[in-house]
C-alpha atoms as a PDB file:
ATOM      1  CA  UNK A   1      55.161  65.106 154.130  1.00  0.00           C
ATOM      2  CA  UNK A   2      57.657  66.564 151.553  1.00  0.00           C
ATOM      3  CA  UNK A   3      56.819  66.965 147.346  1.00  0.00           C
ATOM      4  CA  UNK A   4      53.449  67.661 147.819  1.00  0.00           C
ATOM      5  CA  UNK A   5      50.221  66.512 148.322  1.00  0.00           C
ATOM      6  CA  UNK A   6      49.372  64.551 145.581  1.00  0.00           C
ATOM      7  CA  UNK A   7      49.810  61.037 144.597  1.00  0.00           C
ATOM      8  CA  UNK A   8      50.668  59.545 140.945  1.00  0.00           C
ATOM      9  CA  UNK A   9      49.734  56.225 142.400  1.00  0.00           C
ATOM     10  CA  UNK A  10      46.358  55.043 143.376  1.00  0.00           C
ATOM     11  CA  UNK A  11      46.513  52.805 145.823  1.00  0.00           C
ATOM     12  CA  UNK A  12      43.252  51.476 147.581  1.00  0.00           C
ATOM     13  CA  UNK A  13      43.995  51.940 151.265  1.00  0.00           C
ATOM     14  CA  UNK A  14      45.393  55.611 151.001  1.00  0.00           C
ATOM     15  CA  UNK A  15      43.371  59.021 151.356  1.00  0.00           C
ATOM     16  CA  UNK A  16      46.273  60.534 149.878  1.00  0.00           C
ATOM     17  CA  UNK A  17      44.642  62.456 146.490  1.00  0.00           C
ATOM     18  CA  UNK A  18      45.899  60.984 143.255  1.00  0.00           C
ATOM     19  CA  UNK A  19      46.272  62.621 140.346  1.00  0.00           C
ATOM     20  CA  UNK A  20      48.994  65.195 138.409  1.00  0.00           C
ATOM     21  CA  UNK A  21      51.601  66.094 140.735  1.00  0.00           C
ATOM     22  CA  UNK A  22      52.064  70.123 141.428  1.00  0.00           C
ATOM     23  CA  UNK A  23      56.110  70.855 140.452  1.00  0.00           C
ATOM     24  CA  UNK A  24      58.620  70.461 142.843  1.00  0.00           C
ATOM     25  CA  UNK A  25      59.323  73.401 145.833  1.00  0.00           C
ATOM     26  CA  UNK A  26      62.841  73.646 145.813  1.00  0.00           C
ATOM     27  CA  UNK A  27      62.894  75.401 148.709  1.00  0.00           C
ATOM     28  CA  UNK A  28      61.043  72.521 150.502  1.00  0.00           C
ATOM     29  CA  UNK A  29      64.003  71.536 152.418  1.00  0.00           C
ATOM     30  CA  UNK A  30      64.344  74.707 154.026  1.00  0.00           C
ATOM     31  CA  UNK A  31      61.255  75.334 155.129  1.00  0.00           C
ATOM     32  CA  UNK A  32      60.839  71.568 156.264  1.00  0.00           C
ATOM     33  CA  UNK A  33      64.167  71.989 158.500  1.00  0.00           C
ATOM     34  CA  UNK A  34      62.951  75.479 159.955  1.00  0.00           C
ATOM     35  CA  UNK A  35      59.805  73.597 161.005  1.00  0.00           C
ATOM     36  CA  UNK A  36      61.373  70.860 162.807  1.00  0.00           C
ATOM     37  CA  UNK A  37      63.585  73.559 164.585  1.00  0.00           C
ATOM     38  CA  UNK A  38      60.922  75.992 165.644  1.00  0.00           C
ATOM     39  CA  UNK A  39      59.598  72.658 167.371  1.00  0.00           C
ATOM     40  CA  UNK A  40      62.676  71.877 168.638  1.00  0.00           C
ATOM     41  CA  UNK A  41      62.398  68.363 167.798  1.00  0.00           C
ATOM     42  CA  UNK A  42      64.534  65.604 168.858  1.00  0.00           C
ATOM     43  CA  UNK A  43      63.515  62.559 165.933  1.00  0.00           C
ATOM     44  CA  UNK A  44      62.275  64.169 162.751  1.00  0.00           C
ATOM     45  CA  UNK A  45      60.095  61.426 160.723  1.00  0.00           C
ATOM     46  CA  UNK A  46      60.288  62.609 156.921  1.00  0.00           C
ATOM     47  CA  UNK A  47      57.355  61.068 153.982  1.00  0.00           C
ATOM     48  CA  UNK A  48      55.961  62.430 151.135  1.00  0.00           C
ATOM     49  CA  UNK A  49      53.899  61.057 148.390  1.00  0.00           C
ATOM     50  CA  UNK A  50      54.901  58.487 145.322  1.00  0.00           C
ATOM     51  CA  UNK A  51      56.252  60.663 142.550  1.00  0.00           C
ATOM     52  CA  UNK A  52      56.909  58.449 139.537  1.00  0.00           C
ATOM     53  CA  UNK A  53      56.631  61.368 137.263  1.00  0.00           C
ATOM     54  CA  UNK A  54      59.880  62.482 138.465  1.00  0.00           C
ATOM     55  CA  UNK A  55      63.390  60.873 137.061  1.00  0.00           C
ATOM     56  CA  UNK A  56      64.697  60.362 140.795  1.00  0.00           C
ATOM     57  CA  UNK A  57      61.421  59.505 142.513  1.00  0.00           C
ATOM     58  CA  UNK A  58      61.829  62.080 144.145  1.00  0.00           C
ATOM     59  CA  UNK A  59      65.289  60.941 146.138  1.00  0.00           C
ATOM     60  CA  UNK A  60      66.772  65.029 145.673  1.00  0.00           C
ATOM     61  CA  UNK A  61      64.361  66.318 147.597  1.00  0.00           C
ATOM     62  CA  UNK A  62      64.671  63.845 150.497  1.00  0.00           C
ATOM     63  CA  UNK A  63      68.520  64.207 150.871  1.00  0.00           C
ATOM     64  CA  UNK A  64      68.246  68.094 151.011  1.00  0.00           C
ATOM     65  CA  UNK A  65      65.807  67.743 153.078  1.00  0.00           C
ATOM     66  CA  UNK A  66      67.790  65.521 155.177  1.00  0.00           C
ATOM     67  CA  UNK A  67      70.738  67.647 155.428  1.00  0.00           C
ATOM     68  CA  UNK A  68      68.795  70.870 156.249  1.00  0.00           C
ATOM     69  CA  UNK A  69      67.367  69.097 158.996  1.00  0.00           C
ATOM     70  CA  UNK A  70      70.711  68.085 160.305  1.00  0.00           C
ATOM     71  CA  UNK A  71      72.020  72.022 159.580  1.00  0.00           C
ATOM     72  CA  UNK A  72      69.072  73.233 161.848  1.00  0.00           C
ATOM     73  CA  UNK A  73      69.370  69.965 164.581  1.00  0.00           C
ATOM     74  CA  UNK A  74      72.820  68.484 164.636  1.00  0.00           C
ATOM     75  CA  UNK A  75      71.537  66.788 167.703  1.00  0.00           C
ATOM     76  CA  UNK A  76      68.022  65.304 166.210  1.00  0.00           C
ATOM     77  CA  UNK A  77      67.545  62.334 164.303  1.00  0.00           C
ATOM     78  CA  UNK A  78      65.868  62.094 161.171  1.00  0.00           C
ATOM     79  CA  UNK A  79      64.026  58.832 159.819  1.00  0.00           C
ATOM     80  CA  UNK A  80      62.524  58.733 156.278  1.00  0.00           C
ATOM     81  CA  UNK A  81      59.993  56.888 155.137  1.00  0.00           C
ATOM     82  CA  UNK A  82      60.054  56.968 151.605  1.00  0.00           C
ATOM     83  CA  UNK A  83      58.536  55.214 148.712  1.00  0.00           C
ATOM     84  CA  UNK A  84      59.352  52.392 146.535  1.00  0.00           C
ATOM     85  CA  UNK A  85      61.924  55.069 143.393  1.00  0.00           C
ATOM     86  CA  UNK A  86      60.189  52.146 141.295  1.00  0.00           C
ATOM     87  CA  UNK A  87      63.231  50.008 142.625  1.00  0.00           C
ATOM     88  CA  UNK A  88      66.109  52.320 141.176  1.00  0.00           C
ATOM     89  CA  UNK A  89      68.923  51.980 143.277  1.00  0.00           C
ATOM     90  CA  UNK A  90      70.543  55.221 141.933  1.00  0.00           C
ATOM     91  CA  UNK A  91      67.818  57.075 144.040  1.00  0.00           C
ATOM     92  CA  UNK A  92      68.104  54.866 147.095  1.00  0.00           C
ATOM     93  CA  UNK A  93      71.968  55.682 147.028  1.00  0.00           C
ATOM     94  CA  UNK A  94      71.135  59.533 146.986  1.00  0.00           C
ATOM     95  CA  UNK A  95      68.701  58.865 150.014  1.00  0.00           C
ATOM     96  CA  UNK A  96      71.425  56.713 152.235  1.00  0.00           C
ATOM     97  CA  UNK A  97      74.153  58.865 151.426  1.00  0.00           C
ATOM     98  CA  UNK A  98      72.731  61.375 152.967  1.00  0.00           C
ATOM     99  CA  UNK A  99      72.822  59.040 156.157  1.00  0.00           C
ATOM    100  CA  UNK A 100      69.273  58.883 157.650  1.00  0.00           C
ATOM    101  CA  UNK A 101      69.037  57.612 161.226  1.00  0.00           C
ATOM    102  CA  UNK A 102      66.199  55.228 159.894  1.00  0.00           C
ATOM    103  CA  UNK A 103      65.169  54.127 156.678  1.00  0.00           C
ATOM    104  CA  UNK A 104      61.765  53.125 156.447  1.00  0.00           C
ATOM    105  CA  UNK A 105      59.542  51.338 153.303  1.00  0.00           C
ATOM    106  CA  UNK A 106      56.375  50.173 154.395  1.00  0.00           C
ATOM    107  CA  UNK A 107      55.824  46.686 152.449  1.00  0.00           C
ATOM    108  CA  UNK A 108      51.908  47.327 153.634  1.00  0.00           C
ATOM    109  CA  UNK A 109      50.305  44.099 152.918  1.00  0.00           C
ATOM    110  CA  UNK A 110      50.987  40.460 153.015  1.00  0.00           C
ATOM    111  CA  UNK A 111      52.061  39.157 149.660  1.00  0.00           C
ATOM    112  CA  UNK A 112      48.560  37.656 147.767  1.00  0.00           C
ATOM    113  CA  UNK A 113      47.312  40.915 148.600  1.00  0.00           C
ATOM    114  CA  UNK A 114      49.590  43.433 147.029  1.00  0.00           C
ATOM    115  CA  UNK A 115      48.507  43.462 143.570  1.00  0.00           C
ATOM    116  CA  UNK A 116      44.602  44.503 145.407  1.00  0.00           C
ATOM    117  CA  UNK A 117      45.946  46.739 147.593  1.00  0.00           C
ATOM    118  CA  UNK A 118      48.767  48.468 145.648  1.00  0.00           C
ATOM    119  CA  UNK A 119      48.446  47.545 142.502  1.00  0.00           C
ATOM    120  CA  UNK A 120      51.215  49.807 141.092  1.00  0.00           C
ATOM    121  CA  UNK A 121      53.549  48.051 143.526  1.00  0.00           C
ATOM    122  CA  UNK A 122      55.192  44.896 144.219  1.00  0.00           C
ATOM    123  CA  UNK A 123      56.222  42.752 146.994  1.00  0.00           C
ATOM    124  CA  UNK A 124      59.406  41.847 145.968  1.00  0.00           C
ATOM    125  CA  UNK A 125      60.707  44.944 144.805  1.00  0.00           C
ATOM    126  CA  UNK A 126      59.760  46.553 148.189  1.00  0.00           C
ATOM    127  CA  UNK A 127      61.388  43.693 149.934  1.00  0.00           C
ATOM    128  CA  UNK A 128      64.300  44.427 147.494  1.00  0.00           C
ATOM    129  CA  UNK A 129      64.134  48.041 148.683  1.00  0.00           C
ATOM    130  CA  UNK A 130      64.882  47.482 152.565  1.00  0.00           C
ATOM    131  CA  UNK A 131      67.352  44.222 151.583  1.00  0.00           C
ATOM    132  CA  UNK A 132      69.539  47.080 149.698  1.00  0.00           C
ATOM    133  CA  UNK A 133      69.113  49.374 152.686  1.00  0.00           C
ATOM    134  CA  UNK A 134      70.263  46.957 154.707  1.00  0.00           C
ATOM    135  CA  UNK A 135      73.310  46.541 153.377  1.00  0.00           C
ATOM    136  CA  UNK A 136      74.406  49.326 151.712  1.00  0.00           C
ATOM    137  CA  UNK A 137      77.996  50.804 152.116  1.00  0.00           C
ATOM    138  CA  UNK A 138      79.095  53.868 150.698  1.00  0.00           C
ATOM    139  CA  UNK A 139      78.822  53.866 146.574  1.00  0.00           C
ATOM    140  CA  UNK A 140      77.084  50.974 146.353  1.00  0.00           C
ATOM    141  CA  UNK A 141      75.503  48.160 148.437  1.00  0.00           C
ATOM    142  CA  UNK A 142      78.266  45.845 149.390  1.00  0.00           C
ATOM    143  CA  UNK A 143      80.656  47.915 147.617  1.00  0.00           C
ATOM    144  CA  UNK A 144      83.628  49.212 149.640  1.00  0.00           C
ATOM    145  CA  UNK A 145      82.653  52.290 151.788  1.00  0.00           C
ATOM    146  CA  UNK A 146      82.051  52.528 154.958  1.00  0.00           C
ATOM    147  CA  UNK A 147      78.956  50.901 155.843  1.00  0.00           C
ATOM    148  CA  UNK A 148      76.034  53.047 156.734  1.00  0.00           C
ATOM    149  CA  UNK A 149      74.904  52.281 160.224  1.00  0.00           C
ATOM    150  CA  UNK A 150      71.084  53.090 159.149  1.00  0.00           C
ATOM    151  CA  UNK A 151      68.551  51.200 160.490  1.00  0.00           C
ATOM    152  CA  UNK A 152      66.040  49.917 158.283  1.00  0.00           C
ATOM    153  CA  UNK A 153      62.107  49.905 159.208  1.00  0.00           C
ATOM    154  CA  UNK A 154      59.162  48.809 157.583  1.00  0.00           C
ATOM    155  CA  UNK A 155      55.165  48.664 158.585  1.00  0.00           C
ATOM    156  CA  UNK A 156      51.884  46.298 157.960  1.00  0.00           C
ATOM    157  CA  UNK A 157      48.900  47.163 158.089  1.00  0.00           C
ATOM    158  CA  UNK A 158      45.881  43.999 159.269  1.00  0.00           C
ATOM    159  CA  UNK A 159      42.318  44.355 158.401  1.00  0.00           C
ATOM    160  CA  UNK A 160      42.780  43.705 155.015  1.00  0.00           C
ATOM    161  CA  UNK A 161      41.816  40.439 154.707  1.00  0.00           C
ATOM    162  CA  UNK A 162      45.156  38.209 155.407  1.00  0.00           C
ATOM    163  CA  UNK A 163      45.394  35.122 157.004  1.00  0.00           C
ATOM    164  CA  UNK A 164      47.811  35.431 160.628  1.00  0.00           C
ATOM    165  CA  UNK A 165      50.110  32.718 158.569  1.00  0.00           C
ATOM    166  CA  UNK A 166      50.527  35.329 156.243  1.00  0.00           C
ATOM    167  CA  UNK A 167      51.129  38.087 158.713  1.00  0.00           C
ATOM    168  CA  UNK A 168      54.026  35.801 160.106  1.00  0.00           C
ATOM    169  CA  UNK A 169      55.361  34.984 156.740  1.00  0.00           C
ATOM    170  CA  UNK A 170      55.597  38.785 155.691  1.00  0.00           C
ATOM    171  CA  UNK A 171      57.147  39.231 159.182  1.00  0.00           C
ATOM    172  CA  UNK A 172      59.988  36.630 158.372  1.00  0.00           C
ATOM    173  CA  UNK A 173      60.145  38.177 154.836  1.00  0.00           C
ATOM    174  CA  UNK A 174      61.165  41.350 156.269  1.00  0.00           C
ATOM    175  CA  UNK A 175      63.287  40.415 158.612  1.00  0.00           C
ATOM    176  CA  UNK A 176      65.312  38.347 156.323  1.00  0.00           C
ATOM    177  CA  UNK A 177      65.384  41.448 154.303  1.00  0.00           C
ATOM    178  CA  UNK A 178      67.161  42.996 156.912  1.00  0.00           C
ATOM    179  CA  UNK A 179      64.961  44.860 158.541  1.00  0.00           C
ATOM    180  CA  UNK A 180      65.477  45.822 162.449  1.00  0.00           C
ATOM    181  CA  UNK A 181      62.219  47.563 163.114  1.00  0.00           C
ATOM    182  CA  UNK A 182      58.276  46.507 162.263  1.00  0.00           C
ATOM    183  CA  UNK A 183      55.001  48.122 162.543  1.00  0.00           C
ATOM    184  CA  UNK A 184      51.820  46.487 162.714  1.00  0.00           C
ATOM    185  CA  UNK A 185      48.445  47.919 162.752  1.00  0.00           C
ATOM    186  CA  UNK A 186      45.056  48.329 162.302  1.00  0.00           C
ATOM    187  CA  UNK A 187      43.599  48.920 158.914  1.00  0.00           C
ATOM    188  CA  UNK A 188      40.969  51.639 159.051  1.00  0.00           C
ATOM    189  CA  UNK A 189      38.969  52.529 155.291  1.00  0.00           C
ATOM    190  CA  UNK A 190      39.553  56.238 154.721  1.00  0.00           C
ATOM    191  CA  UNK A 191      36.159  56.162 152.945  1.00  0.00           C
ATOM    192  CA  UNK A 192      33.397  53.985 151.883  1.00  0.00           C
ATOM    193  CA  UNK A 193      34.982  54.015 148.273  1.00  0.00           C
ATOM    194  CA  UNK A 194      38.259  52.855 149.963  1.00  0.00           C
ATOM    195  CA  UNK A 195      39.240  48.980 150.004  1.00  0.00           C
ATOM    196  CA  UNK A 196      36.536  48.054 153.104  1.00  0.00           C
ATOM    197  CA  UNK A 197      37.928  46.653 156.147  1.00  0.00           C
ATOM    198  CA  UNK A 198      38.087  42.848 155.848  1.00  0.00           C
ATOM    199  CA  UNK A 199      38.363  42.251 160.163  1.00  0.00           C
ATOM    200  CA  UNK A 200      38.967  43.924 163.349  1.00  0.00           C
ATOM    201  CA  UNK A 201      41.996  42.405 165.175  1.00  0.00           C
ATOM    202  CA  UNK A 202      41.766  42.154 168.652  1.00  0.00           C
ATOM    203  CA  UNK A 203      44.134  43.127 170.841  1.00  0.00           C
ATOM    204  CA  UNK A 204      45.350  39.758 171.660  1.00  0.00           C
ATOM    205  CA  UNK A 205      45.861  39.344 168.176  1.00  0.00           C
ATOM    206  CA  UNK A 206      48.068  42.396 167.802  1.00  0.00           C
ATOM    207  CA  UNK A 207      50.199  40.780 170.792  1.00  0.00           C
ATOM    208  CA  UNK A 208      50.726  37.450 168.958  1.00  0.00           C
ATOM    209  CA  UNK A 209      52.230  39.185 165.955  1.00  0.00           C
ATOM    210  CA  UNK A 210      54.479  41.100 168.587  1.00  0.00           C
ATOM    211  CA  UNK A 211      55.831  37.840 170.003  1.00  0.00           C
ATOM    212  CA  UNK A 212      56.459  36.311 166.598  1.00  0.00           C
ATOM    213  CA  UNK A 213      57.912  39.686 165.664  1.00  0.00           C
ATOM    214  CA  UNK A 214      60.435  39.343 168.611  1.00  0.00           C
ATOM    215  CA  UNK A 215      60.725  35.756 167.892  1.00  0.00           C
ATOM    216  CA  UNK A 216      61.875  36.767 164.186  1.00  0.00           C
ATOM    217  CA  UNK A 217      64.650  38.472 165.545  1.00  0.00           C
ATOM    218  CA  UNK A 218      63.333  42.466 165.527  1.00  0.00           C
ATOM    219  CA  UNK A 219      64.834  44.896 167.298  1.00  0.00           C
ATOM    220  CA  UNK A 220      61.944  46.549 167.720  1.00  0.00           C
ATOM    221  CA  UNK A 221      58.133  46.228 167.716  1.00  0.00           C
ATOM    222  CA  UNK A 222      55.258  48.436 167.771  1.00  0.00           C
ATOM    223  CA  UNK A 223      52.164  46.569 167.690  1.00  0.00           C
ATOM    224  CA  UNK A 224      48.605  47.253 168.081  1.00  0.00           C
ATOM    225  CA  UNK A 225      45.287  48.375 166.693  1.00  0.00           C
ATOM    226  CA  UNK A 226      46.150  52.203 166.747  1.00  0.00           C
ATOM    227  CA  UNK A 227      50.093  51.639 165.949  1.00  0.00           C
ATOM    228  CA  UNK A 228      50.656  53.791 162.605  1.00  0.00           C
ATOM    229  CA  UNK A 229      54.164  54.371 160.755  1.00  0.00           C
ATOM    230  CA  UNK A 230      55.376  56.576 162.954  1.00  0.00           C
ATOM    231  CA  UNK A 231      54.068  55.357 166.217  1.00  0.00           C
ATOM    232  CA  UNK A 232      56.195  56.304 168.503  1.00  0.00           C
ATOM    233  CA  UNK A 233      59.193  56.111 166.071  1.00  0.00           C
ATOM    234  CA  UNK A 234      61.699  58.006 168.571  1.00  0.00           C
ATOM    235  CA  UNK A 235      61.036  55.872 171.719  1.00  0.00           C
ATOM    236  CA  UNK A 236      61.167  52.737 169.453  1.00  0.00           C
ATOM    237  CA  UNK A 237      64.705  53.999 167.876  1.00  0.00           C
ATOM    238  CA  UNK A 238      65.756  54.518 171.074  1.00  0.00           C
ATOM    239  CA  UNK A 239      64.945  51.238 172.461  1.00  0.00           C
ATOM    240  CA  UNK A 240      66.069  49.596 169.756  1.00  0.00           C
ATOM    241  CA  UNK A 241      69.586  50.811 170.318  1.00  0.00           C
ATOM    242  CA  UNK A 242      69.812  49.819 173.888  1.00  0.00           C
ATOM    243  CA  UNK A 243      71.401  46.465 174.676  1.00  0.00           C
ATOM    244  CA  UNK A 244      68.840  44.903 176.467  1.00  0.00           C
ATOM    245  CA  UNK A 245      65.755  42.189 174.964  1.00  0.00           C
ATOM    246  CA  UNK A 246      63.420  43.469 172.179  1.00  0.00           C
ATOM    247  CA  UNK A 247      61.024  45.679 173.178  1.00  0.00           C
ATOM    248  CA  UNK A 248      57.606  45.666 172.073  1.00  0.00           C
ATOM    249  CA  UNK A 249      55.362  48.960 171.975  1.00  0.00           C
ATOM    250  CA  UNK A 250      52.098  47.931 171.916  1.00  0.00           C
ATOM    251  CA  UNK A 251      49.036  50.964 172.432  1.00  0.00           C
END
């Protein structure tokens, strides 16, 4: 997790610490990239908290950080999941063109529940987020360039007291968004003064909204009561990109 550790959002699922955000580390990057080498790892997952405080989001720090990590391991991958850049597509061009493997926004929550849940968010403009992803070329989204070849991600979390009709709708939201990959897991309250936990899925449950997943047209799926963000983000990359039926990843 890059630009700190604290939040200027307060979102009600998150144990993230919100509050006044430290400066930036320039040399973040750097250290971020010799990290990842000294573990010699082969798909580097990149996050960091919201920083609305700062004119880019943010966006900088994640494309340094994305070409260190490529200086350091040519051969790796690197996926980010980033936040919202309140919807400035300035800052999402800085973060594509420094051509992640995956782009990843997490849209969280079905849509009734967003304004609850993150209520300095907003569906649509996350959905707008991944739908630029999706298509962006180089300068602009549908511009020109060369198109990207990024694949774009995003996550929900169940728990929080969504219907399963709701679940599929955000499903079909995303992937008419453009998205290629999905996560879907269990909510879990960091604390008791955290949003509580509405209901427990059951595993059954978690393989339902893998079939519709698949049935939505997903590349790939991770689904299950212990799948986070970054569940097994290399294997499902990597399955993803195989020509062969969607996979689903279910723990």
């Amino acid at each position: 997790m890059i630009l700190g550790d604290t939040c200027t959002r307060h979102c009600r699922f998150c144990a993230v610490k919100a509050g006044p955000p430290l400066p930036v580390d320039s040399d973040e990057p750097r250290r971020v990239a010799d990290a990842a080498a000294r573990l010699n790892l082969r798909h580097v997952v990149v996050t960091s908290v919201t920083r609305d405080d700062l004119s880019d989001g943010g966006a900088g720090v994640f494309a340094a950080t994305i070409r260190a990590i490529r200086e350091r391991l040519p051969d790796s991958r690197v996926e980010v999941l980033v936040p919202d850049f309140l919807g400035n597509r300035g800052s999402l061009d800085t973060v594509l063109g420094a051509r992640p493997d995956v782009f990843n926004h997490n849209l969280e929550t079905v849509r009734r529940l967003q304004g609850v849940i993150r209520p300095q968010a907003d569906y649509e403009r996350s959905l707008a987020v991944l739908r630029y992803a999706a298509r962006w070329r180089d300068g602009a989204a549908g511009g020109g360039g060369s198109p990207s070849g990024v694949m774009v991600k995003s996550g929900l979390m169940v728990g929080l007291g969504e219907t399963d009709v709701e679940v599929r709708e955000a499903l079909l939201d995303l992937r008419a968004a453009g998205c290629g990959l999905v996560t879907i897991g269990q909510y879990l309250a960091p604390s008791q003064g955290h949003f509580p936990v509405a209901r427990y899925v059951p595993p059954e449950g978690f393989a339902e909204y893998a079939r519709w997943a698949r049935e939505a047209g997903f590349a790939g799926v991770a689904s299950g009561p212990l799948v986070r963000s970054s569940y097994h983000a290399g294997r499902q990359y990597e399955d993803s990109a195989r020509p062969s039926p969607v996979r689903s990843i279910e723990s």
